[in-house]
Protein backbone atom coordinates (compact mmCIF):
# COMPACT_ATOMS: atom_id res chain seq x y z
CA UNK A 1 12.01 12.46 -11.95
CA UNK A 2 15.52 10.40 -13.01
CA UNK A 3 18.40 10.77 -10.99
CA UNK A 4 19.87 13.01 -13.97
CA UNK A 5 17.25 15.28 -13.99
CA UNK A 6 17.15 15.53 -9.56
CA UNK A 7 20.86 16.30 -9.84
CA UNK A 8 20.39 19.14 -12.42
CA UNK A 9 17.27 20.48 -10.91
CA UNK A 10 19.72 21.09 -7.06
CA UNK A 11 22.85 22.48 -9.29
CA UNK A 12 21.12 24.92 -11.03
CA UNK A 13 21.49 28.16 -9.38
CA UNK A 14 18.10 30.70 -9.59
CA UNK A 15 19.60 34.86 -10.64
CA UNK A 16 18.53 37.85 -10.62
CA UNK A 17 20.25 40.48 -12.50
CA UNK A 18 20.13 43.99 -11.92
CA UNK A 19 21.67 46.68 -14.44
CA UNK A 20 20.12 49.52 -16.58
CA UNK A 21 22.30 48.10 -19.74
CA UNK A 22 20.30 46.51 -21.61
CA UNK A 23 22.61 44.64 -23.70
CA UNK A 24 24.97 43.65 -20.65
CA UNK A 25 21.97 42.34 -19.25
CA UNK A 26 20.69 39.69 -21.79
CA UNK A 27 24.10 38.77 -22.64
CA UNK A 28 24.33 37.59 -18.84
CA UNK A 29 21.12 35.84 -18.79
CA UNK A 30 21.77 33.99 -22.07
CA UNK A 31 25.33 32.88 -20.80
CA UNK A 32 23.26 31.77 -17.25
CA UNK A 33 20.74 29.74 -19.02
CA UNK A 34 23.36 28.31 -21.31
CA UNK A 35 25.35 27.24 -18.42
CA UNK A 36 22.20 25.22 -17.00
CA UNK A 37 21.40 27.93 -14.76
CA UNK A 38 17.55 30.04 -14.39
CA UNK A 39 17.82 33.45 -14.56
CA UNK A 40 15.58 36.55 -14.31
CA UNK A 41 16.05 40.65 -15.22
CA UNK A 42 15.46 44.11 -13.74
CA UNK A 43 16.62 47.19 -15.09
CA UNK A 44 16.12 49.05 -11.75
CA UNK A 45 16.31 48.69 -7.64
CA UNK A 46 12.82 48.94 -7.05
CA UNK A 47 12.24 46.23 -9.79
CA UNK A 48 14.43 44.19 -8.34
CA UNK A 49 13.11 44.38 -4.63
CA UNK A 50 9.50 43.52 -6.16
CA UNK A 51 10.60 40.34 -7.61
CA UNK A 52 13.10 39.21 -4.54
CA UNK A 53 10.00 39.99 -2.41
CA UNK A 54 7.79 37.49 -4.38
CA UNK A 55 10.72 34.94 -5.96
CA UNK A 56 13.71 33.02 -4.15
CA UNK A 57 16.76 33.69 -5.58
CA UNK A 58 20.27 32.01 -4.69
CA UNK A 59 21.76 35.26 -6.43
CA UNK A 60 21.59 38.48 -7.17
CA UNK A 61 24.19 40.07 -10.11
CA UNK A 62 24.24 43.85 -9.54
CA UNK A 63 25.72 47.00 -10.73
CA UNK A 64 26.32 49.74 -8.42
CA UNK A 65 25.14 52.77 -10.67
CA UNK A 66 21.56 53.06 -12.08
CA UNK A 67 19.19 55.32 -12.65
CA UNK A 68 16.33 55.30 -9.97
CA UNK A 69 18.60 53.65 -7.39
CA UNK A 70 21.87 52.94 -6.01
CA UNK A 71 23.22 49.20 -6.35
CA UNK A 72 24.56 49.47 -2.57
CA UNK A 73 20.38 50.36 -1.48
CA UNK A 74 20.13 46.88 -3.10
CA UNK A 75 22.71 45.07 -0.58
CA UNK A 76 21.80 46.39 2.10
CA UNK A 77 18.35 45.44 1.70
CA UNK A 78 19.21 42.06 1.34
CA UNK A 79 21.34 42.40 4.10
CA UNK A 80 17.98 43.19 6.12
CA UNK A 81 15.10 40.70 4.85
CA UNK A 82 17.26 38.05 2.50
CA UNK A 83 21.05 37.47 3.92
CA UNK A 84 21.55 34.51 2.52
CA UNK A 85 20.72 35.32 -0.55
CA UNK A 86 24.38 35.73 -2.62
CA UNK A 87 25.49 39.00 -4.47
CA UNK A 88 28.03 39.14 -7.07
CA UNK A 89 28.70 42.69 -7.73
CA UNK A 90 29.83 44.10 -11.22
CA UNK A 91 30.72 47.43 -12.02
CA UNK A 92 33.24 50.01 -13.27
CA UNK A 93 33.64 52.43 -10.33
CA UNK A 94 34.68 49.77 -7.46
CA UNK A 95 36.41 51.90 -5.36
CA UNK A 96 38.76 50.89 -2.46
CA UNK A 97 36.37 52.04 0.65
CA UNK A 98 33.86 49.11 -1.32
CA UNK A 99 36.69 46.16 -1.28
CA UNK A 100 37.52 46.95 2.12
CA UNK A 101 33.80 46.67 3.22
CA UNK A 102 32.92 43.64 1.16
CA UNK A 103 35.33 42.32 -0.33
CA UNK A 104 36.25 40.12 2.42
CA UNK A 105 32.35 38.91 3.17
CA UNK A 106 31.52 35.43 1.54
CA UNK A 107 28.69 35.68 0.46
CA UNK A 108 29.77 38.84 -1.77
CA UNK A 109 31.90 38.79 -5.26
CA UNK A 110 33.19 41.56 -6.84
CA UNK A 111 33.99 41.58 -10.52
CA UNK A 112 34.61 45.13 -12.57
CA UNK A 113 33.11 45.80 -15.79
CA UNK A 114 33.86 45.23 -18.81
CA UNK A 115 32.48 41.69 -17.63
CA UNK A 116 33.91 38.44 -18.93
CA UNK A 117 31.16 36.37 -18.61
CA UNK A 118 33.38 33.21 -18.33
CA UNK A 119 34.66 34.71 -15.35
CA UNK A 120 30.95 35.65 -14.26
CA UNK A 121 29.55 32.10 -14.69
CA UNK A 122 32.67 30.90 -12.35
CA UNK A 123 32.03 33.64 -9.55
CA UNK A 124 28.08 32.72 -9.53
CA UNK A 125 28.81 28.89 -9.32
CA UNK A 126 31.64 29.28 -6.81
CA UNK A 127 28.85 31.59 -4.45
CA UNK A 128 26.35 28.35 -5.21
CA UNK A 129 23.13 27.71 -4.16
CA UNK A 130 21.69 29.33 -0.74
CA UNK A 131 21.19 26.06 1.66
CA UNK A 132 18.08 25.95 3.51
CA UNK A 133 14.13 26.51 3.36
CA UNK A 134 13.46 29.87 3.96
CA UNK A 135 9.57 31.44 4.11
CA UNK A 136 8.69 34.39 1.28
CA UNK A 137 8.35 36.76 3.93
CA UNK A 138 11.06 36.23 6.55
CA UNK A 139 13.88 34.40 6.55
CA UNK A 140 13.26 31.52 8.72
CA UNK A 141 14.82 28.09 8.10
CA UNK A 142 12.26 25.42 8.01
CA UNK A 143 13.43 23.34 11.18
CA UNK A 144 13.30 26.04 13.06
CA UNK A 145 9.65 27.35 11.82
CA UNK A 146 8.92 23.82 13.08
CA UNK A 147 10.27 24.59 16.34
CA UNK A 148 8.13 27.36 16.46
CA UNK A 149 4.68 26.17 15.64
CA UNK A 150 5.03 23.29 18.13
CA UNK A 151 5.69 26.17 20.69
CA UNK A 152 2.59 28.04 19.12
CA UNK A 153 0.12 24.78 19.65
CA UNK A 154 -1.29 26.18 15.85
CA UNK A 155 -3.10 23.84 13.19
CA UNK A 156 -1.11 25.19 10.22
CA UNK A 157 -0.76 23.77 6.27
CA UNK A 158 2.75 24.23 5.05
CA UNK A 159 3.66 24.13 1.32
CA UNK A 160 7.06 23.56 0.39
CA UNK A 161 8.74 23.90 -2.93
CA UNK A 162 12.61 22.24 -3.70
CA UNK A 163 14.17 21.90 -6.81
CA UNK A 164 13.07 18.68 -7.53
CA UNK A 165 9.64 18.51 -6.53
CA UNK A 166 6.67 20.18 -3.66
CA UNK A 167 5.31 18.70 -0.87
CA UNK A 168 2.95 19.64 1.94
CA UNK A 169 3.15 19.51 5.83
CA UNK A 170 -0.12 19.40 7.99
CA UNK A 171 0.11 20.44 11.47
CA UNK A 172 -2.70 20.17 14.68
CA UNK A 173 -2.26 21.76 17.46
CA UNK A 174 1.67 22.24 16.70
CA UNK A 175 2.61 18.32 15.94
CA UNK A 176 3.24 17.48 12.77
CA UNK A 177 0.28 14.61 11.73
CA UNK A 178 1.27 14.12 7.85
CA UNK A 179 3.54 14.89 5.61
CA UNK A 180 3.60 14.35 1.54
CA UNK A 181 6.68 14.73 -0.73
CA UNK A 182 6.95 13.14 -4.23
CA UNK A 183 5.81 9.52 -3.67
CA UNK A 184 6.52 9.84 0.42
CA UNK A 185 3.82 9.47 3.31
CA UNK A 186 4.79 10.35 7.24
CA UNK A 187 7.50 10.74 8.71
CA UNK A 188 10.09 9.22 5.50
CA UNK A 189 8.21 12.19 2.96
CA UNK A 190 8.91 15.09 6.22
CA UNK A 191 12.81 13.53 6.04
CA UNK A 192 12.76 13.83 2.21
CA UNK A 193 12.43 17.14 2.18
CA UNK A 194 14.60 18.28 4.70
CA UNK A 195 17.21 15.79 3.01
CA UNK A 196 16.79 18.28 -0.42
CA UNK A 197 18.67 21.07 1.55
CA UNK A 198 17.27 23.61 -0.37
CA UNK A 199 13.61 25.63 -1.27
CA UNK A 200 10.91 27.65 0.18
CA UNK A 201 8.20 26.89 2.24
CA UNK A 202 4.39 29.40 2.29
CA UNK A 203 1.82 28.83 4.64
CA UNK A 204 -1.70 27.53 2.68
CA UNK A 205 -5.39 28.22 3.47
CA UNK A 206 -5.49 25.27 6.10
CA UNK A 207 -7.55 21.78 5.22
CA UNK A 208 -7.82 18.44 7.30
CA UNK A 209 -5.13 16.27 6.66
CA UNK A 210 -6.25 13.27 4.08
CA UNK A 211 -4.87 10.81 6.72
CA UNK A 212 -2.95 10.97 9.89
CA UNK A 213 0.59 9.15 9.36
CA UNK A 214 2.78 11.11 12.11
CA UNK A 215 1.72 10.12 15.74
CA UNK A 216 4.65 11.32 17.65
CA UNK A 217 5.61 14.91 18.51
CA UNK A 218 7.18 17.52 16.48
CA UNK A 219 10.12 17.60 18.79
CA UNK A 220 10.46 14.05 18.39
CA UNK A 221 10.82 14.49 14.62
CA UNK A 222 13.21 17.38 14.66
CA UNK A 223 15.31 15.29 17.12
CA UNK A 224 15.56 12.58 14.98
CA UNK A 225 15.79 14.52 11.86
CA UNK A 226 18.52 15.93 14.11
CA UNK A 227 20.17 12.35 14.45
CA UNK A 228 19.90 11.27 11.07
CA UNK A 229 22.01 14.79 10.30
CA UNK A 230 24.59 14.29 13.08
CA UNK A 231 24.84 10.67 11.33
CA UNK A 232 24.56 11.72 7.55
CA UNK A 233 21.91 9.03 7.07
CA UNK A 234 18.52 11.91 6.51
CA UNK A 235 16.29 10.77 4.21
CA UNK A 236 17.88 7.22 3.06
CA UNK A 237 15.49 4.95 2.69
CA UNK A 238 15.25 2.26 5.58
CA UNK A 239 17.29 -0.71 4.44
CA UNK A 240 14.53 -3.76 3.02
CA UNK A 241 14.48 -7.13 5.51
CA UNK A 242 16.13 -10.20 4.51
CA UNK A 243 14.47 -12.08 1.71
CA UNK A 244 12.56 -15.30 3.47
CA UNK A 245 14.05 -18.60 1.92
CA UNK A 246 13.21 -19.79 -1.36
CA UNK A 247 11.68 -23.38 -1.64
CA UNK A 248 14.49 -24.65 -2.82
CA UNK A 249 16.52 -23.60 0.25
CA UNK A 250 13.66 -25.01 2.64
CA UNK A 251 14.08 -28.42 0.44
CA UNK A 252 17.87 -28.52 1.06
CA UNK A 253 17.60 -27.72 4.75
CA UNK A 254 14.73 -30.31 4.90
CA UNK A 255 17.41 -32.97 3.19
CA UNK A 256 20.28 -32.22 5.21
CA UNK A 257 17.59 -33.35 8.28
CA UNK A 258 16.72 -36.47 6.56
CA UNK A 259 20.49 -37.35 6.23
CA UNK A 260 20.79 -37.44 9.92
CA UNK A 261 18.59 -40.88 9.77
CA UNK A 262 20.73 -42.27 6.74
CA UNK A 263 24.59 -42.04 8.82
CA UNK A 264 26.81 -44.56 7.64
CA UNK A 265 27.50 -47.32 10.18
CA UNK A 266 30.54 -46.32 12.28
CA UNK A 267 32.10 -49.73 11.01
CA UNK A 268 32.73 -47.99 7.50
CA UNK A 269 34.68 -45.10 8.80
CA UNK A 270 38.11 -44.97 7.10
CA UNK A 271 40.42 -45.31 10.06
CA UNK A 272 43.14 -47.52 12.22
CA UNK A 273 40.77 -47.87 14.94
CA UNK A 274 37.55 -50.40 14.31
CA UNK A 275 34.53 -48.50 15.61
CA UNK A 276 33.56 -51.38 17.67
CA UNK A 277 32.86 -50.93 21.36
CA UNK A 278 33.91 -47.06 20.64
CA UNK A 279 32.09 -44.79 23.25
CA UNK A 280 32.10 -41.07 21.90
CA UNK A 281 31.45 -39.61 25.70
CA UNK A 282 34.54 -41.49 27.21
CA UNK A 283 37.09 -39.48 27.95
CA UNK A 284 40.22 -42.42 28.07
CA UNK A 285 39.17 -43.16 24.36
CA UNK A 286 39.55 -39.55 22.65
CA UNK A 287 42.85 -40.58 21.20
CA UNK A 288 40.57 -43.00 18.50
CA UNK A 289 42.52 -41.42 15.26
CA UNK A 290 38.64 -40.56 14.11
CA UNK A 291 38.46 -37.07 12.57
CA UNK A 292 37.36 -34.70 14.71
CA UNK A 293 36.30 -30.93 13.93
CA UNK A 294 38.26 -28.15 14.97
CA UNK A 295 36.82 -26.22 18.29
CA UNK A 296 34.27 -29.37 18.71
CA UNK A 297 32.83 -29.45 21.82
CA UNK A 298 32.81 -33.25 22.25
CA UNK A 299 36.57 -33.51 21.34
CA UNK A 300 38.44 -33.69 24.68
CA UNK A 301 41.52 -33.43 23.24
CA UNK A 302 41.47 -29.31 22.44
CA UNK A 303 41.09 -26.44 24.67
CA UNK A 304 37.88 -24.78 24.98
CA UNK A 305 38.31 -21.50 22.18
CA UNK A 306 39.01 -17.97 23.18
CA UNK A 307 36.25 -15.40 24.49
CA UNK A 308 36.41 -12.87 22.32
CA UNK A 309 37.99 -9.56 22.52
CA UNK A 310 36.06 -6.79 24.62
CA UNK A 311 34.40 -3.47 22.26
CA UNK A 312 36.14 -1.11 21.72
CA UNK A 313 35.25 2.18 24.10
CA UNK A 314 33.41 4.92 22.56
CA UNK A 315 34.71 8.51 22.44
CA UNK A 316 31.90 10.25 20.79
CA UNK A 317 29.97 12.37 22.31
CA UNK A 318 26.91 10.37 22.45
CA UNK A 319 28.98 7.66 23.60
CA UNK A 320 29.99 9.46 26.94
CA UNK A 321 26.60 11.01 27.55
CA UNK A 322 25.26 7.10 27.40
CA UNK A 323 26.84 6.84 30.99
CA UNK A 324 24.94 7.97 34.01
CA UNK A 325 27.57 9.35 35.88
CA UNK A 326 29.63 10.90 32.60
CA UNK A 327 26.09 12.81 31.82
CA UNK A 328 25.83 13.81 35.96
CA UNK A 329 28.99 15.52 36.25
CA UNK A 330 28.61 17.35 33.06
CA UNK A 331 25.74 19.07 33.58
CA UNK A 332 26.31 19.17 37.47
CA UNK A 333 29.64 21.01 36.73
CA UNK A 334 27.19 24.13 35.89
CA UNK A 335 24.85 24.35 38.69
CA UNK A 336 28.16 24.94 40.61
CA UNK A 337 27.73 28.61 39.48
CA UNK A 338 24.85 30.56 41.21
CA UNK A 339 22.18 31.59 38.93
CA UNK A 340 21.78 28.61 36.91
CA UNK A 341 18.44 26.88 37.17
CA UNK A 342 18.50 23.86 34.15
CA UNK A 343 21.47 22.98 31.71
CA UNK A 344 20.91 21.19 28.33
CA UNK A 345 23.98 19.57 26.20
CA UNK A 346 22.56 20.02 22.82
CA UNK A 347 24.86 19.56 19.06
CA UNK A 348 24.85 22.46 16.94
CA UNK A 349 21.69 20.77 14.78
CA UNK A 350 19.51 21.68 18.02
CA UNK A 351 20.02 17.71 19.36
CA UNK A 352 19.59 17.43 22.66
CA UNK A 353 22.03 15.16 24.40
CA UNK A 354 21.73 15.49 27.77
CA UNK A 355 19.48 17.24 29.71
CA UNK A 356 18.15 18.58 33.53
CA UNK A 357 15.53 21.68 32.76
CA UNK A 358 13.16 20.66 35.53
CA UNK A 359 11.34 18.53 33.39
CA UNK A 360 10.07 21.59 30.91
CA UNK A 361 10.32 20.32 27.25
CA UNK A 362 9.25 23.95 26.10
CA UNK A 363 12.44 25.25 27.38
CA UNK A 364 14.54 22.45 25.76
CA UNK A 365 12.53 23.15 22.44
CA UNK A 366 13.50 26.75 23.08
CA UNK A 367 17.03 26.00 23.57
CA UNK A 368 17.39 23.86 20.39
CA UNK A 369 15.72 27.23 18.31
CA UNK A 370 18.28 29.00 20.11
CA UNK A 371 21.15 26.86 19.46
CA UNK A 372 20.94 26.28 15.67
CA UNK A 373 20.52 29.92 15.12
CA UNK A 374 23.60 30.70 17.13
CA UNK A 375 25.42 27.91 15.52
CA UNK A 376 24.39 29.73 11.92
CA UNK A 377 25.40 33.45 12.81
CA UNK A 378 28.85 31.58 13.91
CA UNK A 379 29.52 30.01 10.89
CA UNK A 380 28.63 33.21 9.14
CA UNK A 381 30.96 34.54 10.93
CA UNK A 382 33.80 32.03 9.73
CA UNK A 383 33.33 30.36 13.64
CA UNK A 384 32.82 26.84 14.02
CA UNK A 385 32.13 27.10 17.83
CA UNK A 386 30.93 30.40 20.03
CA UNK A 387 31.07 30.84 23.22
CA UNK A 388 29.01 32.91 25.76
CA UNK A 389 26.10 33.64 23.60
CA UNK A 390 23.23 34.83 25.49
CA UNK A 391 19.43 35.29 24.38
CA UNK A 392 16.21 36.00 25.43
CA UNK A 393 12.72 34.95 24.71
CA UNK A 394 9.67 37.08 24.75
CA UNK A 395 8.94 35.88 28.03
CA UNK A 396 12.01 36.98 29.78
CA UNK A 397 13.17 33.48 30.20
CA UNK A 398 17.31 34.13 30.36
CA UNK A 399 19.78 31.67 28.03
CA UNK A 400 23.38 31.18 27.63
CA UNK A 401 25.20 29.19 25.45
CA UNK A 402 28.73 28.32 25.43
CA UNK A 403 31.02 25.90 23.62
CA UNK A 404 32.15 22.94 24.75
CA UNK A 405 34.02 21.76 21.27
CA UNK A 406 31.54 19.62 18.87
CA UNK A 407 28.93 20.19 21.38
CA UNK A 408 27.09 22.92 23.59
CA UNK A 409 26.11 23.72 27.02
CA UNK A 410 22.17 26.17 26.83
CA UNK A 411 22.10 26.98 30.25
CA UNK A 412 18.38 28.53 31.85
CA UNK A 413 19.72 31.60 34.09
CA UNK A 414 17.00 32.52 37.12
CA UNK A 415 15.30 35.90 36.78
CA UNK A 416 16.87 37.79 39.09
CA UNK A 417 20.15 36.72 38.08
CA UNK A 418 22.35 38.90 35.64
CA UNK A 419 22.84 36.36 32.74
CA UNK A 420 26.14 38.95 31.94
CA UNK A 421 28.09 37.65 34.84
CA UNK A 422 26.66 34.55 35.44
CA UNK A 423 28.46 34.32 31.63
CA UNK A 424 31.68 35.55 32.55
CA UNK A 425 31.76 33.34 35.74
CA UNK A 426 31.59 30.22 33.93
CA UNK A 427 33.86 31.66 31.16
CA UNK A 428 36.72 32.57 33.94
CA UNK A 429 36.41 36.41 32.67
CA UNK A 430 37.50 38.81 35.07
């Protein structure tokens, strides 16, 4: 596929729209299409729930009033199994109790009929694409399904479809073993795709892998995936070695050797001083008027040069956490509070930074699942940090997050402690 055609394929936005007009609705479809757009019909709700439930769409164009079904039914149900799925509502009875539910939400327009579709074309594109691999039956991004299977210990096929192209993920026994995406192999094709940003993923009748080109864990992979994000580098290509020398280079490097035999006899220098009796090494004849290179280390005339200047310290995050004692005090400043049994430092991709869990991956696994999906409900929720989130897994195993700027603290709370006030503790909440 040409670059042209890989850009087009991710800016195209996939629509479904609902309304009983018939006319309304091919006008918008044509206008979609001709704006380089896909686009899809329904004339009713239930229509439209039976082809969300088996297509992805980015959005979803709706009136409020049809026959057989109320366009707010439709929200809310993608509200339930689909929220990231975009609605741009159009219709003539917009009342003021519906702005002041949704027209503040972002991932909601509002436009009232009569429709101009310039105006409707702008609204879609300015919603955009939906980011992320979600499954056809629950919305669950694709890092974090990963997460999940590792937990699991499953051999699992995945399928994924992107814009530009499909690939396929092979799993034993929860680590990912191979991965295929266009012309990609390993670990490079499983980057690939996560690179795309967007498509599904569907779980396949399960085969042996045609090879085995992933040897290291599936954490290990989602933690670098996780680096390459933090960095902005996923899925570049590695950068190609150095060329070796051409011949012609090894010839001139072999001639500039062989001129070492041929120097002309000190005797035909140009200079005031005959080289007779001249002794290089003695110190009381440096002052010979011979031309000497700057910085030479056999010219006793110039100072030795300048060390040079010490690196510059490192502020990042990463960069603190690289020192012992930085990384002991910052997760020793949370075992101060009783109830706290293991504190990871983790980015809001689910990269773990620093970390003292006792030694149990599972739970640092667990706390990277948790930590990108309360990272995502903040962001939905216009926040770029959160503080004093707490969750729990079907275990019973007790976590707390809170924000510590462009990082996080996922703290495992004991049993028998309340996780509530072991929350507000640490907080300073009264």
């Amino acid at each position: 596929m040409s670059e042209t055609s890989r850009a087009s394929a991710l800016s195209a936005i996939r629509v479904l729209v609902v309304d009983d007009e018939v006319n309304l609705r091919f006008a918008i479809e044509r206008v979609l299409r001709r704006s380089g757009h896909l686009a899809d019909s329904a004339s009713t709700v239930r229509q439209a729930i039976e082809r969300l439930r088996s297509q992805p769409y980015d959005t979803v164009v709706t009136d409020l009033r049809m026959p057989g079904g109320d366009g707010l039914e439709l929200i809310q149900w993608l509200g339930s199994y689909s929220p990231s799925t975009k609605i741009l509502v159009i219709s003539a009875y917009i009342t003021p109790e519906f702005r002041k539910t949704y027209g503040n939400q972002a991932s909601i327009g509002i436009l009232e009929k009569p429709v101009e579709l310039s105006k409707l074309i702008e609204l879609v594109e300015e919603l955009g694409p939906r980011r992320g691999f979600y499954g056809n039956s629950i919305e669950v991004e694709l890092f974090d399904y990963v997460q999940m299977v590792a937990l699991s210990g499953r051999d699992k096929l995945v399928k994924v479809v992107t814009p530009i192209s499909e690939g396929h993920i092979w799993f034993e026994h929860g680590d990912i073993v191979h991965a295929e995406f266009e012309s990609y192999q390993g670990e490079n094709a499983f980057y690939k795709v996560l690179a795309v940003g967007r498509g599904t993923f569907t779980e396949v009748f399960y085969t042996d892998p045609p090879k085995r080109t992933i040897m290291g864990s599936a954490t290990g992979l989602l933690m670098e995936a996780a680096r390459q994000m933090d960095e902005g580098t996923l899925g570049q290509d590695p950068e190609p070695p150095p060329p070796p020398p051409s011949s012609a280079e090894h010839e001139s490097s072999f001639a500039d050797l062989n001129d070492l035999d041929h120097e002309p006899p000190l005797s035909d220098l140009d200079g005031p001083e005959s080289a007779a009796g001249f002794d290089p090494f003695d110190p009381t004849q440096a002052d010979t008027g011979l031309p000497v290179e700057p910085n030479d280390p056999f010219d006793m005339r110039s100072p030795p040069p300048p060390p040079p200047p010490p690196p510059e310290p490192q502020h990042s995050a990463m960069g603190l956490l690289d020192d012992p004692e930085t990384r002991e005090l910052m997760l020793g400043q949370f075992f101060e509070f009783e109830g706290v049994n293991g504190v990871a430092i983790i980015s809001s991709t689910g990269k773990v930074l620093a970390e003292s869990m006792g030694g149990n991956s599972s739970l640092v696994t667990l706390a990277g699942f948790y930590m990108r999906g309360a990272a995502r409900i903040a962001r939905s929720l216009g926040y770029n940090v959160f503080d004093g989130v707490i969750a729990r897994s079907e275990t019973g195993q007790q976590l707390i997050m809170v924000g510590m700027g462009a990082t996080s603290a996922v703290l495992s709370i004991e049993s028998s402690s309340n996780p509530e006030q072991v929350r507000d503790e640490i907080m300073g909440l009264d």
